[in-house]
Protein backbone atom coordinates (compact mmCIF):
# COMPACT_ATOMS: atom_id res chain seq x y z
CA UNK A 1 -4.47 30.95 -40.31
CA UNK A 2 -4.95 31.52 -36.66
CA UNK A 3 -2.42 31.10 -34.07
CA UNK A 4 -3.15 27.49 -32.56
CA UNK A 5 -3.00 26.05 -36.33
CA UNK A 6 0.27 27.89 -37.01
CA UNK A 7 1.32 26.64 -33.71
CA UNK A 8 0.38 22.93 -34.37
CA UNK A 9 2.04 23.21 -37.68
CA UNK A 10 5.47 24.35 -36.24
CA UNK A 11 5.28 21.24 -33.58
CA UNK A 12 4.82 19.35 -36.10
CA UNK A 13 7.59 20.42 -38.37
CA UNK A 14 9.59 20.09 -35.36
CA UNK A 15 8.84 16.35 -34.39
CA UNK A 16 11.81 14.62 -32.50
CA UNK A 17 12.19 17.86 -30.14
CA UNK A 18 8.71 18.42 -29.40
CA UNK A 19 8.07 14.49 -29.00
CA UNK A 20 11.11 14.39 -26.55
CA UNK A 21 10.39 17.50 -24.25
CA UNK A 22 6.52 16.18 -24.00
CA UNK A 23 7.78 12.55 -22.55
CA UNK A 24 10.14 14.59 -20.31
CA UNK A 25 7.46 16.80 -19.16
CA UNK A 26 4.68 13.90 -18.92
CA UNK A 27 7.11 11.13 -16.97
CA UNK A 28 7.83 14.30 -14.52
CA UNK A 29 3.79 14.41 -14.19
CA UNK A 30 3.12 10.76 -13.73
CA UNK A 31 5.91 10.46 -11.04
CA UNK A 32 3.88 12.86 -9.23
CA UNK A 33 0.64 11.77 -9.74
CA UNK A 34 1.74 8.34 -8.91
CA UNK A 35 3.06 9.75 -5.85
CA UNK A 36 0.19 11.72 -5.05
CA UNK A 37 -2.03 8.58 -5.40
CA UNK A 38 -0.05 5.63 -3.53
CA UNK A 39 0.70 7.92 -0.43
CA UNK A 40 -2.92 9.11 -0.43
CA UNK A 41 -4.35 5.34 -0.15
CA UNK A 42 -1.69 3.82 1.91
CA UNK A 43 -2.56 6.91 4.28
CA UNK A 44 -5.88 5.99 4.22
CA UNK A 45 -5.19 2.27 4.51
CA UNK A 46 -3.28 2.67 7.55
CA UNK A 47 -5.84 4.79 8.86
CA UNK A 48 -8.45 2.67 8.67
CA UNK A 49 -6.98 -0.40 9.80
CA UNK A 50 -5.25 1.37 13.33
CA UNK A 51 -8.34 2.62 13.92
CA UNK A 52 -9.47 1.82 18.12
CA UNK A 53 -6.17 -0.42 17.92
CA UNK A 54 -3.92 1.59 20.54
CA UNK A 55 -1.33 -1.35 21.17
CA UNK A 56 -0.19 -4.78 20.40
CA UNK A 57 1.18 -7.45 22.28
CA UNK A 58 2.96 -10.05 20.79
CA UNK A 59 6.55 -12.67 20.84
CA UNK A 60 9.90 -10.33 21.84
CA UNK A 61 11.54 -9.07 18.58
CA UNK A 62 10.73 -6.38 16.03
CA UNK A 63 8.33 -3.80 17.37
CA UNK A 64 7.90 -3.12 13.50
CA UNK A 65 7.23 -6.66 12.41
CA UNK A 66 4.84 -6.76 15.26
CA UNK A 67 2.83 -4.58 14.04
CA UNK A 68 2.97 -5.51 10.37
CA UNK A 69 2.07 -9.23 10.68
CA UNK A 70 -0.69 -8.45 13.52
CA UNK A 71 -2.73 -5.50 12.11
CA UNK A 72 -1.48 -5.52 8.17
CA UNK A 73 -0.45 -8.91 7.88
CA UNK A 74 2.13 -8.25 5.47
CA UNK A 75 5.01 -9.53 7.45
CA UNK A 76 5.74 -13.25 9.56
CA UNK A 77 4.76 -12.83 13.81
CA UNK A 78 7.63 -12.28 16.15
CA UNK A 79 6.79 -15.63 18.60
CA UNK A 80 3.56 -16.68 20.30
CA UNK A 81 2.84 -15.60 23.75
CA UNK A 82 1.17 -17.99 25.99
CA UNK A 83 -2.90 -17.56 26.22
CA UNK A 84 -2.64 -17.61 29.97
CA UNK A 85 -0.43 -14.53 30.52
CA UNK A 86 -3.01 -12.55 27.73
CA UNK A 87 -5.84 -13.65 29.62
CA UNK A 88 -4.37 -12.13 32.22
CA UNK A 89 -2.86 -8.60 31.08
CA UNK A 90 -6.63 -8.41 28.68
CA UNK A 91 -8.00 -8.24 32.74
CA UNK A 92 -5.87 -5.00 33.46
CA UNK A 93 -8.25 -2.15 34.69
CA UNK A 94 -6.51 0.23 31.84
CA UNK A 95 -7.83 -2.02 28.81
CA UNK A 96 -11.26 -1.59 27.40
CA UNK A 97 -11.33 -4.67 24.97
CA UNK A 98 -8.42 -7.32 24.27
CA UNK A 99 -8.72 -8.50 21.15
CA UNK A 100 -7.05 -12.40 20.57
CA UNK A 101 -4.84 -13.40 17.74
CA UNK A 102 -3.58 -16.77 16.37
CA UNK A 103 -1.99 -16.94 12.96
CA UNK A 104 -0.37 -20.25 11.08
CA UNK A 105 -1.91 -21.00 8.35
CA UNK A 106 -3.63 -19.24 4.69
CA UNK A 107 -5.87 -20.47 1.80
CA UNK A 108 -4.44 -19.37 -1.82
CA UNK A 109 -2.90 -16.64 -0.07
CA UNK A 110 -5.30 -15.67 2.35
CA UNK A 111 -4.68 -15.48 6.06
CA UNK A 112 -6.69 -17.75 8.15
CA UNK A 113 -6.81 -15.81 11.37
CA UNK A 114 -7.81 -17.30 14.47
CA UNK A 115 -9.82 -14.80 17.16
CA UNK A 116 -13.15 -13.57 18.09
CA UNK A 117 -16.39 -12.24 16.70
CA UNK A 118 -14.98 -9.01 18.54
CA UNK A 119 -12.48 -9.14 15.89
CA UNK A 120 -14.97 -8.18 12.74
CA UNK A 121 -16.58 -5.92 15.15
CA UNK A 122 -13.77 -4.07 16.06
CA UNK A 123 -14.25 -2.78 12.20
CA UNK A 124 -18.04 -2.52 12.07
CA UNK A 125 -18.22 -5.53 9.69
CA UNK A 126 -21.34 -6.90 9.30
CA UNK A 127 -22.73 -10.71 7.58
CA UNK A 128 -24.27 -10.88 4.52
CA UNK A 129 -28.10 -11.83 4.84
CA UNK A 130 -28.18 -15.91 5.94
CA UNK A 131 -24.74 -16.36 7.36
CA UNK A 132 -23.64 -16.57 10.88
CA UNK A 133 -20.11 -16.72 12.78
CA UNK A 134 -18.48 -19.40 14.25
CA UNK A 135 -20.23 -21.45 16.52
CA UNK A 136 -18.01 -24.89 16.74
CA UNK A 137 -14.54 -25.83 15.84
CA UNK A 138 -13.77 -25.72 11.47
CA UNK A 139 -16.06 -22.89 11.16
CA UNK A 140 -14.91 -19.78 9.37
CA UNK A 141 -15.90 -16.31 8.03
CA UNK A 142 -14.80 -15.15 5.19
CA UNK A 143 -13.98 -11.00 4.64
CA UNK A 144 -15.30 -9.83 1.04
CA UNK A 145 -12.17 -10.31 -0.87
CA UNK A 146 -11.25 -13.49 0.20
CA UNK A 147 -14.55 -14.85 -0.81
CA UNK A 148 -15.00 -12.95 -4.34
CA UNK A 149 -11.37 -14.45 -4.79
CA UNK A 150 -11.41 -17.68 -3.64
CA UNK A 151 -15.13 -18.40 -5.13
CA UNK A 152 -16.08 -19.89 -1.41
CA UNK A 153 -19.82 -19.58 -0.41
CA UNK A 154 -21.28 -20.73 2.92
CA UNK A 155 -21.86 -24.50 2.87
CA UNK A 156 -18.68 -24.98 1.10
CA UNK A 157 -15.72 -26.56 2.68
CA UNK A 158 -11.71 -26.15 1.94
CA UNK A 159 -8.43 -26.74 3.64
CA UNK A 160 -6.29 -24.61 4.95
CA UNK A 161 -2.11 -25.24 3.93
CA UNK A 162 0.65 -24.47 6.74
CA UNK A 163 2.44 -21.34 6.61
CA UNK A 164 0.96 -17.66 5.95
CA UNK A 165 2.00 -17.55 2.44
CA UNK A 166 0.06 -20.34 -0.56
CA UNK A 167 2.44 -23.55 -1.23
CA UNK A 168 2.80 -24.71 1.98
CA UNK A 169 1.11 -28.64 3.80
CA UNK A 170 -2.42 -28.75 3.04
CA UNK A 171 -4.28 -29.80 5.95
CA UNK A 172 -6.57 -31.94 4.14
CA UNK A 173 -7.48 -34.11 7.27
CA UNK A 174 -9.11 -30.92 8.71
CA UNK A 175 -11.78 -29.14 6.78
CA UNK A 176 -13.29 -25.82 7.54
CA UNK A 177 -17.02 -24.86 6.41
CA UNK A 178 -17.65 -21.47 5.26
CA UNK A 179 -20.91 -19.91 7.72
CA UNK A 180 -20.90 -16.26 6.88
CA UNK A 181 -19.45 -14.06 4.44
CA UNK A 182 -18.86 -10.27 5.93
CA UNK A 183 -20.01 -7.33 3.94
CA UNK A 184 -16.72 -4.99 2.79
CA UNK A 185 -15.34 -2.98 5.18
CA UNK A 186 -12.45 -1.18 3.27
CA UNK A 187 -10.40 -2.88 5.80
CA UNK A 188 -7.78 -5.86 6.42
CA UNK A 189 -10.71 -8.02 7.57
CA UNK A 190 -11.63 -8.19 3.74
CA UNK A 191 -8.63 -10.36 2.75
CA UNK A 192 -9.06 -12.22 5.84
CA UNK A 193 -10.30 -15.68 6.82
CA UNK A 194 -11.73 -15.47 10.33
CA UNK A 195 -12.15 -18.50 12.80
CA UNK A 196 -11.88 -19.36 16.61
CA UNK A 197 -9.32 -20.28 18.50
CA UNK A 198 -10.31 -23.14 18.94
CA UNK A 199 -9.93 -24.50 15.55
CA UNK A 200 -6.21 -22.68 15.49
CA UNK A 201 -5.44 -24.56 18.66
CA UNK A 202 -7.10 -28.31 17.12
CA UNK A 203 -5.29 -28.02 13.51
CA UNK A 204 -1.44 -27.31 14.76
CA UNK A 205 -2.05 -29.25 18.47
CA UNK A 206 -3.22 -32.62 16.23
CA UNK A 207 -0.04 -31.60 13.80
CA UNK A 208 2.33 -31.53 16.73
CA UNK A 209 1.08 -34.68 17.97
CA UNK A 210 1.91 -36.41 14.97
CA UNK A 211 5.30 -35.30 14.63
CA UNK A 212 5.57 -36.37 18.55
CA UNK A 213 4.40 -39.30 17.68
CA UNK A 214 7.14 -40.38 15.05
CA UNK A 215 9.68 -39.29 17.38
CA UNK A 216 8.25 -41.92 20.15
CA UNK A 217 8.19 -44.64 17.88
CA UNK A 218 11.76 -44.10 16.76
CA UNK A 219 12.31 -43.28 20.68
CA UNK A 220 11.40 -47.03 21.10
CA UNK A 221 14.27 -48.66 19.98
CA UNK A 222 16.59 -46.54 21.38
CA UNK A 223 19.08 -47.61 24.42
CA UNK A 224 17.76 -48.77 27.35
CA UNK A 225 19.70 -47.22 29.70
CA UNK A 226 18.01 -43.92 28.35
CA UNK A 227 14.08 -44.82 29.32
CA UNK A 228 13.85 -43.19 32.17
CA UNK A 229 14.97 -39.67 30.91
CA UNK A 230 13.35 -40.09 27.66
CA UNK A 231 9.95 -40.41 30.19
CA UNK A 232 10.76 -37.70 32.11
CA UNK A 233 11.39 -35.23 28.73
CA UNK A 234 7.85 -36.39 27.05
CA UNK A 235 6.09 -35.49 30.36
CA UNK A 236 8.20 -31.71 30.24
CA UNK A 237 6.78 -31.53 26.31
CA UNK A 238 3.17 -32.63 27.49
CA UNK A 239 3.05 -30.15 30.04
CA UNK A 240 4.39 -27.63 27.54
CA UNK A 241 1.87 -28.67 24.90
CA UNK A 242 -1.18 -28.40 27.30
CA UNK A 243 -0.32 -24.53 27.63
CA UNK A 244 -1.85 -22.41 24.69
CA UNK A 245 -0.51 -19.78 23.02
CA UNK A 246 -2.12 -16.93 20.91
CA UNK A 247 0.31 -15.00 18.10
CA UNK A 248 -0.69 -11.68 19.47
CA UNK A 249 -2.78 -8.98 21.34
CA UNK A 250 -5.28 -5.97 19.64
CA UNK A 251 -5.56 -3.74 22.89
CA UNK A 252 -7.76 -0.42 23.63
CA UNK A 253 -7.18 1.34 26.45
CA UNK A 254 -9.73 2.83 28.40
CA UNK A 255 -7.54 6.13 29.75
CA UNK A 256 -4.89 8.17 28.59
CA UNK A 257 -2.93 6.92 31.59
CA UNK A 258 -2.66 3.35 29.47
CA UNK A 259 -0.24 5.00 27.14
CA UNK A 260 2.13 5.77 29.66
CA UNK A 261 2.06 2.76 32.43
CA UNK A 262 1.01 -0.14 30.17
CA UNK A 263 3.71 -0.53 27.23
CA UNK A 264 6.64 0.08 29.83
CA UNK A 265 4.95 -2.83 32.28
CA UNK A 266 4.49 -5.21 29.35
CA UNK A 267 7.90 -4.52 28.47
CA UNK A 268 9.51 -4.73 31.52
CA UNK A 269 8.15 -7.27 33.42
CA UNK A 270 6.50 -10.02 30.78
CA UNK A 271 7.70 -12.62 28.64
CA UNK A 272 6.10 -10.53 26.21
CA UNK A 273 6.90 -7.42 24.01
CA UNK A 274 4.06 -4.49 23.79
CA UNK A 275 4.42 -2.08 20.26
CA UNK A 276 2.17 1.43 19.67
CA UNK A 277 1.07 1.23 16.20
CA UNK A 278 0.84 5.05 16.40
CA UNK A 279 4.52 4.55 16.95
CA UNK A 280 5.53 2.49 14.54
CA UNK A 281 3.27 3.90 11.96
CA UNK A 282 4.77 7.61 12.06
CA UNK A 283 8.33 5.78 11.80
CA UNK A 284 7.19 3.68 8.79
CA UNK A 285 5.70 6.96 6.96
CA UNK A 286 8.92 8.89 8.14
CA UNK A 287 11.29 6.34 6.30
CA UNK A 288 8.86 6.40 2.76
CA UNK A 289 8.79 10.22 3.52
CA UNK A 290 11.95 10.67 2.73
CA UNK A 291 12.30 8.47 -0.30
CA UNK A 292 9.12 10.47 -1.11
CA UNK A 293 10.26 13.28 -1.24
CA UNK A 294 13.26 12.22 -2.79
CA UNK A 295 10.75 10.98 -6.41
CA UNK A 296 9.28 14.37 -5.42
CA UNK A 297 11.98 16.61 -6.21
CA UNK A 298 13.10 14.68 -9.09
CA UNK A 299 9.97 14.66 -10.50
CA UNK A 300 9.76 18.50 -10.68
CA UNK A 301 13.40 18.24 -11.62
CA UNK A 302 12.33 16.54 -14.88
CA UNK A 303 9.66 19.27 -15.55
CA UNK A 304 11.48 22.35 -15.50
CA UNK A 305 14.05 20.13 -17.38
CA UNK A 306 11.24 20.09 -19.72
CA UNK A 307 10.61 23.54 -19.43
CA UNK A 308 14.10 24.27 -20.51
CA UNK A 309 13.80 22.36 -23.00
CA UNK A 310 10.82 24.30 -24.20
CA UNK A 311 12.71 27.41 -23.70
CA UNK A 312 15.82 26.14 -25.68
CA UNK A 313 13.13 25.22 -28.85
CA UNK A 314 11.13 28.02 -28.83
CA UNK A 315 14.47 30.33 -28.80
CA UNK A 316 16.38 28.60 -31.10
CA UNK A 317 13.08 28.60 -33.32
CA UNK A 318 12.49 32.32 -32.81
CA UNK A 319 16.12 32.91 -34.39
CA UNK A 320 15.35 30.26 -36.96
CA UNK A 321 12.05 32.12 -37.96
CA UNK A 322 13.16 35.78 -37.54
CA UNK A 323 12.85 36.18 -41.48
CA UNK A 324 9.21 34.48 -41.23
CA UNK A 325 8.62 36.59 -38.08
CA UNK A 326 10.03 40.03 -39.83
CA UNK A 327 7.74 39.34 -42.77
CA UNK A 328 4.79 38.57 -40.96
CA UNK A 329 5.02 42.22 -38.70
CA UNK A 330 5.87 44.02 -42.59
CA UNK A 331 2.09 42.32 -43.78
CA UNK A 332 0.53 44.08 -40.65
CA UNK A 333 0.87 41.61 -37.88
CA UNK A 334 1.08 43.25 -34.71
CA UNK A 335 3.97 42.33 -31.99
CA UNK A 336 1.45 41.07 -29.62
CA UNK A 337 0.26 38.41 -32.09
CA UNK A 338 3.41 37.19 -32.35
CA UNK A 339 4.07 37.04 -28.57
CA UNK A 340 0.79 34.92 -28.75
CA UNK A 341 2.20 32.93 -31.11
CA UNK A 342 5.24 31.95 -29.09
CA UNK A 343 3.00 31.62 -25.82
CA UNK A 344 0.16 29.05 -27.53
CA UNK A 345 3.51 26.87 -29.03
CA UNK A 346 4.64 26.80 -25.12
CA UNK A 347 1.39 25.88 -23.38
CA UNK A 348 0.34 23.19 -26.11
CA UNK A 349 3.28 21.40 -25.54
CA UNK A 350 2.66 22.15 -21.62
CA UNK A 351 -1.16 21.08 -21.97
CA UNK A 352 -0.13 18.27 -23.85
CA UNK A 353 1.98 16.66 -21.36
CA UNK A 354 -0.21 17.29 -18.80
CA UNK A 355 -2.28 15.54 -20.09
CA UNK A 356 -0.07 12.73 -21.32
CA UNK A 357 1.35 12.74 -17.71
CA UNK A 358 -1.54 12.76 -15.87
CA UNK A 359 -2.80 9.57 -17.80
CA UNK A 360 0.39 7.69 -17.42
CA UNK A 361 0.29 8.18 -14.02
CA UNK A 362 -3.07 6.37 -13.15
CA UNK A 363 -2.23 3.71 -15.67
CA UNK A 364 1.16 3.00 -13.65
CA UNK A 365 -0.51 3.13 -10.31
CA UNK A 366 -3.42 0.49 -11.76
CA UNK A 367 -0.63 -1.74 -12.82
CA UNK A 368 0.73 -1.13 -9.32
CA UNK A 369 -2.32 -2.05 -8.07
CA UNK A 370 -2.58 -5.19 -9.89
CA UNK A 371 0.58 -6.35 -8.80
CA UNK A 372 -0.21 -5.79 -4.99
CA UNK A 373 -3.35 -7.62 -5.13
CA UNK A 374 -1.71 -10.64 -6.93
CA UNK A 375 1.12 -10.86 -4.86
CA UNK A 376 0.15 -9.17 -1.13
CA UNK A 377 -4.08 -9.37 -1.39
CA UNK A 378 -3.33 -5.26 -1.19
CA UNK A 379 -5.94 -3.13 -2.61
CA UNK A 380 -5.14 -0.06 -4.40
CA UNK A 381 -6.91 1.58 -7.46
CA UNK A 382 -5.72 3.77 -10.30
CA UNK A 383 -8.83 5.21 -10.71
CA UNK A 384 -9.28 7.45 -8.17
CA UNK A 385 -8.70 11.70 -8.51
CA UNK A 386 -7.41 13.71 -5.68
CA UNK A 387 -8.15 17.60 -5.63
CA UNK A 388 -4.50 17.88 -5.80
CA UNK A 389 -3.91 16.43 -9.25
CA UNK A 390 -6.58 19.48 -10.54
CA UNK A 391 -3.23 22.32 -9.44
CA UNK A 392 -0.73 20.10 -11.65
CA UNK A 393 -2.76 21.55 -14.73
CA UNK A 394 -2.10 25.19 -14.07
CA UNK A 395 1.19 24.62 -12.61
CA UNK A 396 2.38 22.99 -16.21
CA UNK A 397 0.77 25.77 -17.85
CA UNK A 398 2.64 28.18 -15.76
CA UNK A 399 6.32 26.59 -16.17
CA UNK A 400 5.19 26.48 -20.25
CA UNK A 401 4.64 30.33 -20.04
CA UNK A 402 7.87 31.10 -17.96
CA UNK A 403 9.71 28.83 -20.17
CA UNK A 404 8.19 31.17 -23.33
CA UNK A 405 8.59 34.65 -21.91
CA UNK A 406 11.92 35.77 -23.09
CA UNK A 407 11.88 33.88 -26.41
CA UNK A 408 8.29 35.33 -26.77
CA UNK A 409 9.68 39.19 -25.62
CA UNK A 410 12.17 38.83 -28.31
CA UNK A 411 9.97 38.89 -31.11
CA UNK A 412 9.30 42.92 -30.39
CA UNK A 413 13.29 43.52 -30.58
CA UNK A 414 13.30 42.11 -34.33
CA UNK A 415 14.05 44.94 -37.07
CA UNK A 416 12.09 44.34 -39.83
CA UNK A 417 14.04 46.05 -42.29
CA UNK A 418 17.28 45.08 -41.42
CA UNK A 419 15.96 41.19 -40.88
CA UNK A 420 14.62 41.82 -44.53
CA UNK A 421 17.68 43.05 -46.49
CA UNK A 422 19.44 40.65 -44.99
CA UNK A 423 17.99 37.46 -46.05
């Protein structure tokens, strides 16, 4: 009987402890595989979708949620900003391209943004064969998730509902029709709906009228006395409503010297609030960095707890088997056979979890994945391999031999004879 066989035999004798150090070992694993995984494609997702974008400009409030509703859409805009005034600043001799925003409304989920072919360009998207951008009002392009998802092909028509998440007013009055559908990027333009301004501007600018108009008809029967003010308020909210507004800003400078002059004039003398996405970015990773490294450390935490474990069965086993052990070196089997024998116990079990570990781990981050798509249109995939998962099989296999060394040195100190008489 050769040493794996004897080895499997004894892990199998010992069930309950061998079946809890592998789950110890393995859930250790998957944390960090998991890790590895999420932080590798939310790098690369953030990546992709700064890229050329060096700052927005949107309402006052939350430099953060500035940048998370206008380049990742995964959180509500600050305010609108008035078209005029980004007109204006997208002029500025610093600023290469100015890139227009107007958000409001989603289908099944899906952001319908309002801006410019520049938009898709920005990201090198390109239209699939026979479709074309916007050319009129209630025109759209769809990105290559939203239209896989949502079933849409050009020709077809839909509504858009109020609101940027699915359950809010369907505008049913106002139709778009689907021209182009845009090859994937591996950006946010693929869970986007894109359309102009224009239709943005007609949708909500129709919707405010309405709700104007109920208040003038209830308006009518109001005191007399009041006419004259009530006229002089509706011509202070027509003048209001005439001037558009955009949600936000994409800006690229065109020099360095942007970086420095731009976001502090924006800030300081505008109704409007300017955030770096470099900037907010690095913050965002610094705050997951440290609960990061937090899952980190108790991941490896549960793996030499796992290795101790290993060490704790293969010792006690060693003094449970000295009489097997003694007998085996009185038939002629050398020392270093039985230090082999302890080692192979050790680095199955480590071998095993690895494997058990690294499996869990891209089964946890697919069901993460499917989650985020349901719920945020996010893509993710469990089935991608990093280099770095290939050093977690030689690093188990390491901490399975350290955890065997002494129990497995202890086998040469046995005295046969005495071990012998004694049982």
């Amino acid at each position: 009987m050769n040493n794996l066989s004897l080895s499997f035999a004894y892990l199998r004798h010992k069930t309950l402890s061998t079946a809890l150090t592998i789950v110890t070992f393995a859930a250790g694993v998957a944390m960090i595989v998991v890790l590895l995984l999420v932080n590798a494609q939310l790098q690369s997702d953030f990546s992709n979708n700064l890229k050329g974008i060096d700052l927005v400009v949107g309402g006052k409030g939350s430099p953060m949620q500035l940048i998370l509703s206008s380049v990742f859409y995964l959180d509500i805009p600050t305010g609108n900003i008035p078209l005029d005034e980004a007109e204006k600043l997208g002029k500025h001799p610093l600023i290469s391209e100015a890139i227009p925003l107007s958000l409001g409304d989603n289908y099944r989920g899906f952001r319908i943004v309002g801006t410019t072919p520049a938009y898709p360009g920005h990201y090198q998207a390109r239209l699939k064969p026979g479709g074309r951008y916007w050319h009129k009002e209630m025109e759209a392009v769809l990105g290559a998730e939203a239209a896989a998802r949502s079933g849409l092909r050009p020709g077809d028509s839909f509504a858009g509902s109020h609101g940027l998440t699915s359950g809010g007013e369907v505008h049913a009055e106002f139709p778009y029709t689907v021209t182009g559908i845009l090859e994937p990027t591996g950006t946010v333009v693929d869970r986007l709906i894109l359309t102009g301004l224009e239709s943005v501007w007609h949708i909500h600018e129709h919707h405010h009228h309405d709700e104007d108009h109920d208040e003038d008809h209830d308006e009518h029967h109001a005191e007399e006395a009041h006419h004259h003010d009530d006229d002089h308020d509706h011509h202070d909210a027509d003048e209001h409503e005439g001037k558009r507004e955009i949600t936000s800003l994409l800006v690229s400078y065109n020099s360095p010297l942007a970086a420095a002059e731009l976001p502090r004039m924006i800030n300081g003398t505008t109704s409007m609030q300017a955030a770096s996405p470099a900037f907010e970015v690095a913050r965002l990773t610094s705050f997951m960095g440290t609960g990061t490294e937090t899952l980190t450390f108790f991941a490896w935490f549960l793996i030499a707890l796992a290795g101790l474990g290993i060490f704790a069965g293969l010792y006690n086993a060693m003094n449970e088997r000295r009489y097997d052990l003694a007998l085996m070196r009185g038939f002629g089997a050398k020392p270093g056979k039985l230090f082999a024998l302890m080692m192979t116990e050790s680095l199955a079990v480590s071998l095993i979890s690895a494997a058990v570990g690294l499996v869990a781990g891209h089964l946890l981050v697919g069901g993460i994945a499917a989650w985020l798509e349901h719920t945020k249109h996010l893509h993710m995939t469990g089935r991608l391999f990093l280099a770095e998962e290939a050093w977690l099989l030689p690093l188990c296999l390491v901490v399975g031999a350290a955890a065997a060394l002494l129990p497995a040195v202890q086998v040469y100190r046995i005295d046969i004879f005495k071990t012998l008489v004694q049982r």
